[in-house]
PDB file of N, CA and C in Angstrom:
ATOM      1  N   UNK A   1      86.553 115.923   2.764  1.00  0.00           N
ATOM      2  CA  UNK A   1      86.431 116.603   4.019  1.00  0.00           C
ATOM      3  C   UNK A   1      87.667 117.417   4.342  1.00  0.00           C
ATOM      4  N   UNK A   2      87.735 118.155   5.326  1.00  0.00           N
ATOM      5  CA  UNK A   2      88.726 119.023   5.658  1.00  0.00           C
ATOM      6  C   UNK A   2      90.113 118.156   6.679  1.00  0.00           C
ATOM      7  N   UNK A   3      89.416 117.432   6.885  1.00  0.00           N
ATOM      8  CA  UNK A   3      90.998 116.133   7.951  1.00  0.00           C
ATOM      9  C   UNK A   3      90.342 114.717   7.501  1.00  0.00           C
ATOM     10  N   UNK A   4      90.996 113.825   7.608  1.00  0.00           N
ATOM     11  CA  UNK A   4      90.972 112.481   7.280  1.00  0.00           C
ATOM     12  C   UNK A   4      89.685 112.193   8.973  1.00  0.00           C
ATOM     13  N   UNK A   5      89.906 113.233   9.836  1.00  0.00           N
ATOM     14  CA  UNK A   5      89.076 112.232  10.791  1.00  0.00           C
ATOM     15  C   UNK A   5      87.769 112.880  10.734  1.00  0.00           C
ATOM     16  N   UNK A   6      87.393 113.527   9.600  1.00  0.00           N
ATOM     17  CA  UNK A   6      85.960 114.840   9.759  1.00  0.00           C
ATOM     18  C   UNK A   6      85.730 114.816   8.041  1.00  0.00           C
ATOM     19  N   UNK A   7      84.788 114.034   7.787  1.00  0.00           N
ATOM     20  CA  UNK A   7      84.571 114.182   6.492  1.00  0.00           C
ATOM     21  C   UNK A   7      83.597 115.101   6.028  1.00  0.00           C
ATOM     22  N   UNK A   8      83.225 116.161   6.885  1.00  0.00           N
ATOM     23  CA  UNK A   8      83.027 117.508   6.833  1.00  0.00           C
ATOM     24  C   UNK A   8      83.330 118.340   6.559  1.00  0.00           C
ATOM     25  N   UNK A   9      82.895 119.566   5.472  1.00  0.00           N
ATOM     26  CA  UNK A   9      83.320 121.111   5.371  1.00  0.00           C
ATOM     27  C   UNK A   9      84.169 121.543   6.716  1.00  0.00           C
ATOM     28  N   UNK A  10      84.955 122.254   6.609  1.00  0.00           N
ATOM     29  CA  UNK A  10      85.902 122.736   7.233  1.00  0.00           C
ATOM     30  C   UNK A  10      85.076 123.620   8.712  1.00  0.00           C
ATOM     31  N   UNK A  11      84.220 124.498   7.409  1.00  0.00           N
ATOM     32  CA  UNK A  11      83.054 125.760   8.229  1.00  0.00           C
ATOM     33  C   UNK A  11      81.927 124.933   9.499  1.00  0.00           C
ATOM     34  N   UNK A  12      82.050 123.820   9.426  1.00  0.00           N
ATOM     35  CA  UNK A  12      81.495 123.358  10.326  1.00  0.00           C
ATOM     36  C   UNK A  12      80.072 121.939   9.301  1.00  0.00           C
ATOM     37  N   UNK A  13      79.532 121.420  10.574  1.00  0.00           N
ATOM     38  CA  UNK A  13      78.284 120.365   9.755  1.00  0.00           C
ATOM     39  C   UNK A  13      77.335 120.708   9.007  1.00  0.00           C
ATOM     40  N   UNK A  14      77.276 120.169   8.080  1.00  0.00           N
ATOM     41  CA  UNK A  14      76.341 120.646   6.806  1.00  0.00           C
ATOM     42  C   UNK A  14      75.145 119.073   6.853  1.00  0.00           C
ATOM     43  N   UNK A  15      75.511 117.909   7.647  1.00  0.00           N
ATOM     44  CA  UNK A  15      75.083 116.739   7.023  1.00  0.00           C
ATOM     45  C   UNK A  15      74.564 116.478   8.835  1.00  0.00           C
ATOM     46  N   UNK A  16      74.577 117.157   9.968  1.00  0.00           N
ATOM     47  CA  UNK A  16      74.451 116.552  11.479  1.00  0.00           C
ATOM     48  C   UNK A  16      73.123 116.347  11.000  1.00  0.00           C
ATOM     49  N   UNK A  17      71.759 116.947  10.929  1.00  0.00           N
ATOM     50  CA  UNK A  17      70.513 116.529  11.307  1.00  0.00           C
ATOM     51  C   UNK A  17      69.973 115.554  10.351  1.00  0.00           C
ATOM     52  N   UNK A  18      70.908 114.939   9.606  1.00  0.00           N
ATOM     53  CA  UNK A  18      70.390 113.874   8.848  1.00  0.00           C
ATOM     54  C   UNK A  18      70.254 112.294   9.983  1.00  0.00           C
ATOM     55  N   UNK A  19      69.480 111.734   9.895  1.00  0.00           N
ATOM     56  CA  UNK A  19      69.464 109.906  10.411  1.00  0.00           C
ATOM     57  C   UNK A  19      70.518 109.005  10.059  1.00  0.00           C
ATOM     58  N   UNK A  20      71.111 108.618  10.658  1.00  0.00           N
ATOM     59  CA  UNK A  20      72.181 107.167   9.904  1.00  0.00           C
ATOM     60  C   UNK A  20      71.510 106.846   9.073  1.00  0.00           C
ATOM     61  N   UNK A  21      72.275 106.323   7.673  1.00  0.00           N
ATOM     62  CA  UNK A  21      71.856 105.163   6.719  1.00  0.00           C
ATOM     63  C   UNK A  21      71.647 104.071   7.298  1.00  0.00           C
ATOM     64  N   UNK A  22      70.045 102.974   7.371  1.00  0.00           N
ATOM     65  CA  UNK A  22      70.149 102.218   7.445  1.00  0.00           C
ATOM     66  C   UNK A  22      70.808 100.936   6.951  1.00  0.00           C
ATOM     67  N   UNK A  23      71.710 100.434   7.535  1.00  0.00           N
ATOM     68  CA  UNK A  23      72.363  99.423   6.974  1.00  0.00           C
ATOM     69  C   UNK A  23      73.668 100.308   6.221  1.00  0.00           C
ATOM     70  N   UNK A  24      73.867 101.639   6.497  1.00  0.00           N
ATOM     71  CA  UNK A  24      75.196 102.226   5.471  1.00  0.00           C
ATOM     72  C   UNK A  24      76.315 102.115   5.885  1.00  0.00           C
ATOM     73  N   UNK A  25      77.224 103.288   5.761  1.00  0.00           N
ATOM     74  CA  UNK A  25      78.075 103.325   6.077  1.00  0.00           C
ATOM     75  C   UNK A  25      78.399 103.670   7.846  1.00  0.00           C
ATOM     76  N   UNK A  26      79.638 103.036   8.269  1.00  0.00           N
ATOM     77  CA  UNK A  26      79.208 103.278   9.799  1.00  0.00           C
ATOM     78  C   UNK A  26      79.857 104.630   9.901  1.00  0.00           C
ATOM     79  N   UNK A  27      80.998 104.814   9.566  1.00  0.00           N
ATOM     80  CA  UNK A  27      81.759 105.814   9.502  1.00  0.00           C
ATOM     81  C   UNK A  27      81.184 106.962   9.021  1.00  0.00           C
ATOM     82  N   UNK A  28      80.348 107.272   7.809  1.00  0.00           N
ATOM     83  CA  UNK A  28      79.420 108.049   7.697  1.00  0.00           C
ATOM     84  C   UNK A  28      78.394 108.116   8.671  1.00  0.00           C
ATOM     85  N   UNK A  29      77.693 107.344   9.652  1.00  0.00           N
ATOM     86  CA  UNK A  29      76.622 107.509  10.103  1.00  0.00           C
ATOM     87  C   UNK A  29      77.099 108.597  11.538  1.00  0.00           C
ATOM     88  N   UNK A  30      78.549 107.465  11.944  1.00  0.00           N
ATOM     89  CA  UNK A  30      79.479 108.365  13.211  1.00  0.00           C
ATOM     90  C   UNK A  30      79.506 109.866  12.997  1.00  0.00           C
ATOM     91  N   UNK A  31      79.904 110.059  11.624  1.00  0.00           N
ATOM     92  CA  UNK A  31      80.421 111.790  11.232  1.00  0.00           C
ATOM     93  C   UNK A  31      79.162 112.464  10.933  1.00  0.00           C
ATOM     94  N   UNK A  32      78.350 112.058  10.665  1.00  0.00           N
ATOM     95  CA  UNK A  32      77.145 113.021  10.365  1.00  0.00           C
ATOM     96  C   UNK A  32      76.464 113.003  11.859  1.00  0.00           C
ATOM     97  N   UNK A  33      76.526 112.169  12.879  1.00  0.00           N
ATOM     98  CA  UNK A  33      75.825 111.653  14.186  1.00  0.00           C
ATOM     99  C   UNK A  33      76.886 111.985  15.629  1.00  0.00           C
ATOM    100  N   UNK A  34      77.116 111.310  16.017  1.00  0.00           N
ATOM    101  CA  UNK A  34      77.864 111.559  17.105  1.00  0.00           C
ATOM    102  C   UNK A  34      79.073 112.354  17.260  1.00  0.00           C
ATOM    103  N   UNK A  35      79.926 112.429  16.046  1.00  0.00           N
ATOM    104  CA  UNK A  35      80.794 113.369  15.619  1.00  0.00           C
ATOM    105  C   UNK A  35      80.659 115.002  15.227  1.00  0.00           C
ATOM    106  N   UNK A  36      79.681 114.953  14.680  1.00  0.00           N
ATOM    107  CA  UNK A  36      79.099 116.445  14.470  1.00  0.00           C
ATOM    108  C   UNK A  36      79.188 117.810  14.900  1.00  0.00           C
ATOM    109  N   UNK A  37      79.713 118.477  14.596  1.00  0.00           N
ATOM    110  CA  UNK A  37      80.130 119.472  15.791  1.00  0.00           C
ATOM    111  C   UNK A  37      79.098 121.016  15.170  1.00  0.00           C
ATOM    112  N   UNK A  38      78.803 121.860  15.945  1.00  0.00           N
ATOM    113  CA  UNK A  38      78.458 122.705  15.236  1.00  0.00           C
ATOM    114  C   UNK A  38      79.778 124.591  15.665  1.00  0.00           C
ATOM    115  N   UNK A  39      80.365 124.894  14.698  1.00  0.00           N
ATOM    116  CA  UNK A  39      81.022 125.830  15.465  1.00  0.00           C
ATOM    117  C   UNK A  39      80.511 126.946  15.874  1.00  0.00           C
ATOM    118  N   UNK A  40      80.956 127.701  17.050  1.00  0.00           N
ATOM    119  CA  UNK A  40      80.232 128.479  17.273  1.00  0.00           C
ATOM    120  C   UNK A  40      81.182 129.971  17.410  1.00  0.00           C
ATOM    121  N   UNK A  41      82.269 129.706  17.165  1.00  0.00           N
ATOM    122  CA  UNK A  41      83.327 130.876  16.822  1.00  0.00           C
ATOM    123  C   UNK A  41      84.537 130.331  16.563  1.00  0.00           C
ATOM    124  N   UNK A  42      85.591 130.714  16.059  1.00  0.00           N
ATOM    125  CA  UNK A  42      87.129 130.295  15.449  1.00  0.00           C
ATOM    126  C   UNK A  42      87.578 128.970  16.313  1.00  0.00           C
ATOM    127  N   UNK A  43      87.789 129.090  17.837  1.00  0.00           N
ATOM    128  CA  UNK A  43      88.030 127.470  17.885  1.00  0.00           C
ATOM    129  C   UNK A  43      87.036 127.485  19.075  1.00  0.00           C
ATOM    130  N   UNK A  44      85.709 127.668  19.069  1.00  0.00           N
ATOM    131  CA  UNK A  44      84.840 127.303  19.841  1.00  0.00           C
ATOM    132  C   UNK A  44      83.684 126.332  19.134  1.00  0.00           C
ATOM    133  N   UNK A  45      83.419 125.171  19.921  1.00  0.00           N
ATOM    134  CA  UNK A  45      82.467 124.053  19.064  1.00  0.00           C
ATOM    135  C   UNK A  45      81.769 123.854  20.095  1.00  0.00           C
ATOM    136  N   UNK A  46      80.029 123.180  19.540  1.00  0.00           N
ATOM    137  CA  UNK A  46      79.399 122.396  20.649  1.00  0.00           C
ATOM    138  C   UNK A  46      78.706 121.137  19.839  1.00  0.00           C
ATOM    139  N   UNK A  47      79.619 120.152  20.661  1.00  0.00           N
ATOM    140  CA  UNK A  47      78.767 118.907  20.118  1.00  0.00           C
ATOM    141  C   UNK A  47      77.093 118.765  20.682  1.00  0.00           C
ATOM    142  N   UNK A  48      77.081 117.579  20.719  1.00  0.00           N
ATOM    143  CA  UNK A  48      75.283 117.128  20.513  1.00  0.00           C
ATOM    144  C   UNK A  48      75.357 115.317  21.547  1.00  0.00           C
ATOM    145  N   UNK A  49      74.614 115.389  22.654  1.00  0.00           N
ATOM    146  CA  UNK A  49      74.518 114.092  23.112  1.00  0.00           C
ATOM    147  C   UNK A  49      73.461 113.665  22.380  1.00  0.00           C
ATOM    148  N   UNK A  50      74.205 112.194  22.189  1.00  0.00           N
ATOM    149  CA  UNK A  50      73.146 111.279  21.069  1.00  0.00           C
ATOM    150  C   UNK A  50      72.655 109.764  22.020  1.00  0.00           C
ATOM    151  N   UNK A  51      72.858 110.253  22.799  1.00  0.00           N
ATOM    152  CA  UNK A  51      72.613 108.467  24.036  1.00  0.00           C
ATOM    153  C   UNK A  51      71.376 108.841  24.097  1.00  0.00           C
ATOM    154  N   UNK A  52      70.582 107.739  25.156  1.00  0.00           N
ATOM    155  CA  UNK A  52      69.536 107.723  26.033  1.00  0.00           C
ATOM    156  C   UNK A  52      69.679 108.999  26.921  1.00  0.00           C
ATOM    157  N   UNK A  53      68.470 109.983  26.665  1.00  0.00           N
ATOM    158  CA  UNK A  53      68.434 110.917  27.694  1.00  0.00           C
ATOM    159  C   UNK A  53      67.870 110.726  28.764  1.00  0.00           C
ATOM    160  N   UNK A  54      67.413 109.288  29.517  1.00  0.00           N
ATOM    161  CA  UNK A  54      67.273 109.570  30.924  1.00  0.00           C
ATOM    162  C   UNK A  54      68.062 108.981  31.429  1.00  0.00           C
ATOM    163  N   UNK A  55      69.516 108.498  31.210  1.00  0.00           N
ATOM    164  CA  UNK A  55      70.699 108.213  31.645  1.00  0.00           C
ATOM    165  C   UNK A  55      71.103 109.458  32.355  1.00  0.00           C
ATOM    166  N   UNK A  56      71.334 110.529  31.852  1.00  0.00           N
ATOM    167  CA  UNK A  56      71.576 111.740  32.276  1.00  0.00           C
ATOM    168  C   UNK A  56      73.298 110.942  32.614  1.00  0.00           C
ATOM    169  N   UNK A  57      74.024 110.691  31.421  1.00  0.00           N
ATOM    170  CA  UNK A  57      75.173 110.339  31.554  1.00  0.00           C
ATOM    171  C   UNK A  57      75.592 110.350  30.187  1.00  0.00           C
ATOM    172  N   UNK A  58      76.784 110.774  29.851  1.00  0.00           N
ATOM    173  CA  UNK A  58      77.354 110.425  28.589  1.00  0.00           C
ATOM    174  C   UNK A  58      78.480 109.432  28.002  1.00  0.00           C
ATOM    175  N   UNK A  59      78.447 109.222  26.686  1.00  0.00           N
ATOM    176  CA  UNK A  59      79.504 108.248  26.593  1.00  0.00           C
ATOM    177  C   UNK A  59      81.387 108.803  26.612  1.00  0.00           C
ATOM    178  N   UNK A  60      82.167 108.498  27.277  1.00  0.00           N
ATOM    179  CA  UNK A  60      83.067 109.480  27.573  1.00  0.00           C
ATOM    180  C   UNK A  60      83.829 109.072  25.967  1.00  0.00           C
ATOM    181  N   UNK A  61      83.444 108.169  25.224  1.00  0.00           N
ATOM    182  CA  UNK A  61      84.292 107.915  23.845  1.00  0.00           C
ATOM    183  C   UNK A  61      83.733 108.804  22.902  1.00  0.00           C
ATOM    184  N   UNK A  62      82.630 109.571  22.926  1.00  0.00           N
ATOM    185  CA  UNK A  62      81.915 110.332  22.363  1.00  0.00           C
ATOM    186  C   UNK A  62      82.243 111.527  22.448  1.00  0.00           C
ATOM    187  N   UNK A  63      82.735 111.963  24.005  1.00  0.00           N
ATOM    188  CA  UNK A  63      83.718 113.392  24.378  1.00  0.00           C
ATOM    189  C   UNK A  63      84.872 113.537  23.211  1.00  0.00           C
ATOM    190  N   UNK A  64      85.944 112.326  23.787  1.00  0.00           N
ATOM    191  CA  UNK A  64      86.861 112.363  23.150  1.00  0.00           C
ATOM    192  C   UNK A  64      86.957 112.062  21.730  1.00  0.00           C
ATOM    193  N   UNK A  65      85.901 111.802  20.862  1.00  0.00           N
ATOM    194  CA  UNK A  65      85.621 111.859  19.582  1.00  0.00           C
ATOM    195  C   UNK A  65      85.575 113.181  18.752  1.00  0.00           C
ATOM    196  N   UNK A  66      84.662 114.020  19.766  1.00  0.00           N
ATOM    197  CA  UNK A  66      84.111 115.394  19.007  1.00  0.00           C
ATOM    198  C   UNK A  66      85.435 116.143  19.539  1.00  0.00           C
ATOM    199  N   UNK A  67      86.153 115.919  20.768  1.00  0.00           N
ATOM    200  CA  UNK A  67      87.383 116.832  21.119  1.00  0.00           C
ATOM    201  C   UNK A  67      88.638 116.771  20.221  1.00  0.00           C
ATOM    202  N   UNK A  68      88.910 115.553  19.390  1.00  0.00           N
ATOM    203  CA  UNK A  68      89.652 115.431  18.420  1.00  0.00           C
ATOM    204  C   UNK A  68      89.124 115.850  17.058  1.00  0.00           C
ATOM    205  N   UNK A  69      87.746 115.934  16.879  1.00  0.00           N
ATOM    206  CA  UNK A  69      87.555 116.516  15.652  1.00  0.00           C
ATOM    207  C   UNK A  69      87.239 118.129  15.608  1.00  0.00           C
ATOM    208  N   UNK A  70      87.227 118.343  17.051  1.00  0.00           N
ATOM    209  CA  UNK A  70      87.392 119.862  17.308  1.00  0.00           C
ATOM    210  C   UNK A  70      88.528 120.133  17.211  1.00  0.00           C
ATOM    211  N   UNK A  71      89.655 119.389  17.818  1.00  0.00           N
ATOM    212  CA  UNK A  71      91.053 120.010  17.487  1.00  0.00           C
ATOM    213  C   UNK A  71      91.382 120.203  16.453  1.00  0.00           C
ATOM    214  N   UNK A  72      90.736 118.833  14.977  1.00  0.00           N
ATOM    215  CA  UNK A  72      91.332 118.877  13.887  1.00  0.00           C
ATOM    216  C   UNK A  72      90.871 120.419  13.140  1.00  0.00           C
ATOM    217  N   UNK A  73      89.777 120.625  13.465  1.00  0.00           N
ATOM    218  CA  UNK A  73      89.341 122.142  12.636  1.00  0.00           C
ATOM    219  C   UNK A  73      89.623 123.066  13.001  1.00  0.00           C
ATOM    220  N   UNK A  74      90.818 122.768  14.207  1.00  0.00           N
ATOM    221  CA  UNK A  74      91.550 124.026  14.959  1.00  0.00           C
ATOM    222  C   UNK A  74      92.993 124.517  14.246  1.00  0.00           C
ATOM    223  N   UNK A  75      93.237 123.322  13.807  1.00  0.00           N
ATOM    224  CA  UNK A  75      94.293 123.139  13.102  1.00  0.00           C
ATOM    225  C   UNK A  75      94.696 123.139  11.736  1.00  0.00           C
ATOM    226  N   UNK A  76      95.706 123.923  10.608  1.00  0.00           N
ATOM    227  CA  UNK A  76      95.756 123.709   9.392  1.00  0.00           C
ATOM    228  C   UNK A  76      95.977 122.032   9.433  1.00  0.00           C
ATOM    229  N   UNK A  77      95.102 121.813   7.736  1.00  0.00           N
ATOM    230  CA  UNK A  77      95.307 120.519   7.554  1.00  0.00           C
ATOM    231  C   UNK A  77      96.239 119.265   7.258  1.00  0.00           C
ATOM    232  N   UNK A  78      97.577 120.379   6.815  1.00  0.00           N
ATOM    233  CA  UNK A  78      98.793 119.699   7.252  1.00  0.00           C
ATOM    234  C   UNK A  78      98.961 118.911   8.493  1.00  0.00           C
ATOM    235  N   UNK A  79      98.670 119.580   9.495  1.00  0.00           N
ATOM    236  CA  UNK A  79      98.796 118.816  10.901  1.00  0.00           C
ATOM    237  C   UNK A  79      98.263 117.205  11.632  1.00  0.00           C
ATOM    238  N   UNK A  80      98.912 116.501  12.061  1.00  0.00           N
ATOM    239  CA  UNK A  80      98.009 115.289  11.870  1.00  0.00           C
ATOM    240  C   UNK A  80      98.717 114.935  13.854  1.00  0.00           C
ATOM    241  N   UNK A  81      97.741 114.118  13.861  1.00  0.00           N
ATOM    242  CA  UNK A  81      97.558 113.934  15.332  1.00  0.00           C
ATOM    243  C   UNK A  81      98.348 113.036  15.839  1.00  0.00           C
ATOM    244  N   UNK A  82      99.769 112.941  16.240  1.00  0.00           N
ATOM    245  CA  UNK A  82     100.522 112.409  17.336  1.00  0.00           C
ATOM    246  C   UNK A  82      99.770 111.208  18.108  1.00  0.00           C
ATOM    247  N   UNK A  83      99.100 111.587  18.903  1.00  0.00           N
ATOM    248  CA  UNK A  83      98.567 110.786  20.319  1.00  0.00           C
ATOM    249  C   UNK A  83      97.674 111.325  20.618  1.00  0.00           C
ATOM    250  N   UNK A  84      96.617 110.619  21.341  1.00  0.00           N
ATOM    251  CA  UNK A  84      95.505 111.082  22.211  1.00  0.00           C
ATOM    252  C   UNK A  84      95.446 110.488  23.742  1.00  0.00           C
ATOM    253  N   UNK A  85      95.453 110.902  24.708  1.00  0.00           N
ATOM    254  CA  UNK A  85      95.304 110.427  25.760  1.00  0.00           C
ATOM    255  C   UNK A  85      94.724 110.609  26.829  1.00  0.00           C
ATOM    256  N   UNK A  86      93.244 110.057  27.330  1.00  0.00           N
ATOM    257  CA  UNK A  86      92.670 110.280  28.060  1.00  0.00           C
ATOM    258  C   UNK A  86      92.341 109.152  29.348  1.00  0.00           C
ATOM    259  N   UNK A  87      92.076 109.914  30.639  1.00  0.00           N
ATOM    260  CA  UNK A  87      91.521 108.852  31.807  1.00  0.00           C
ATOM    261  C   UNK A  87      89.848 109.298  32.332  1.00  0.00           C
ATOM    262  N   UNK A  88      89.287 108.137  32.323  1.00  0.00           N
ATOM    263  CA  UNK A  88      87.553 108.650  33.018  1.00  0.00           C
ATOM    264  C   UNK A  88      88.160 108.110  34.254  1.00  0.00           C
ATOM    265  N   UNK A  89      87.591 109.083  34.798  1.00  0.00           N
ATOM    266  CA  UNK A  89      87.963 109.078  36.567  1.00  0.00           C
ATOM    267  C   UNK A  89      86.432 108.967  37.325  1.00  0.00           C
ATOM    268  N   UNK A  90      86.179 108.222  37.878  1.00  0.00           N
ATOM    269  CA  UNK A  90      84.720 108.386  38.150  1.00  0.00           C
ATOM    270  C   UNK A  90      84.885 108.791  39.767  1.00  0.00           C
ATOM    271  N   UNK A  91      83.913 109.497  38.970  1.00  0.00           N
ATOM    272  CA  UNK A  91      83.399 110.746  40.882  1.00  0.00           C
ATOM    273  C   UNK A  91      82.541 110.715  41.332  1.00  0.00           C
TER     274      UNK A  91
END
């Protein structure tokens, strides 16, 4: 893959509309599934909600999943990630 946290082509998902392996890998099932990003220009991405859609709520670990693997394809692959730090503030 193009970063240790996106075991994806660089150019964006080649593997999102596939199903988890039953019983596979989890880490594969995350990167092809909830991780997935599709790009939609140089550092513009849109992930994909994968919850229950009549929650009409998302998982905020799921934000900050695809926002770090958006950064990583923002970035040459030398670069590796410091820290992440986020607060859900509920409104």
């Amino acid at each position: 893959g193009c970063h240790p946290l996106c075991p994806q082509p660089r150019d964006g998902c080649t593997r999102g509309n596939r199903a988890p392996p039953a019983g596979g890998d989890l880490r594969g099932a995350l990167s092809d599934t909830v991780l997935s990003l599709e790009r939609l220009d140089t550092d513009l991405f849109r992930g994909r909600h994968h919850w229950v859609p009549a929650t009409r709520r998302l998982f905020g670990g799921q934000i900050v999943g695809q926002a770090l693997v958006a950064a990583a394809h923002a970035v040459s692959r030398d670069e590796q990630v410091h820290s992440l730090h986020c607060y859900f503030v509920r409104a």
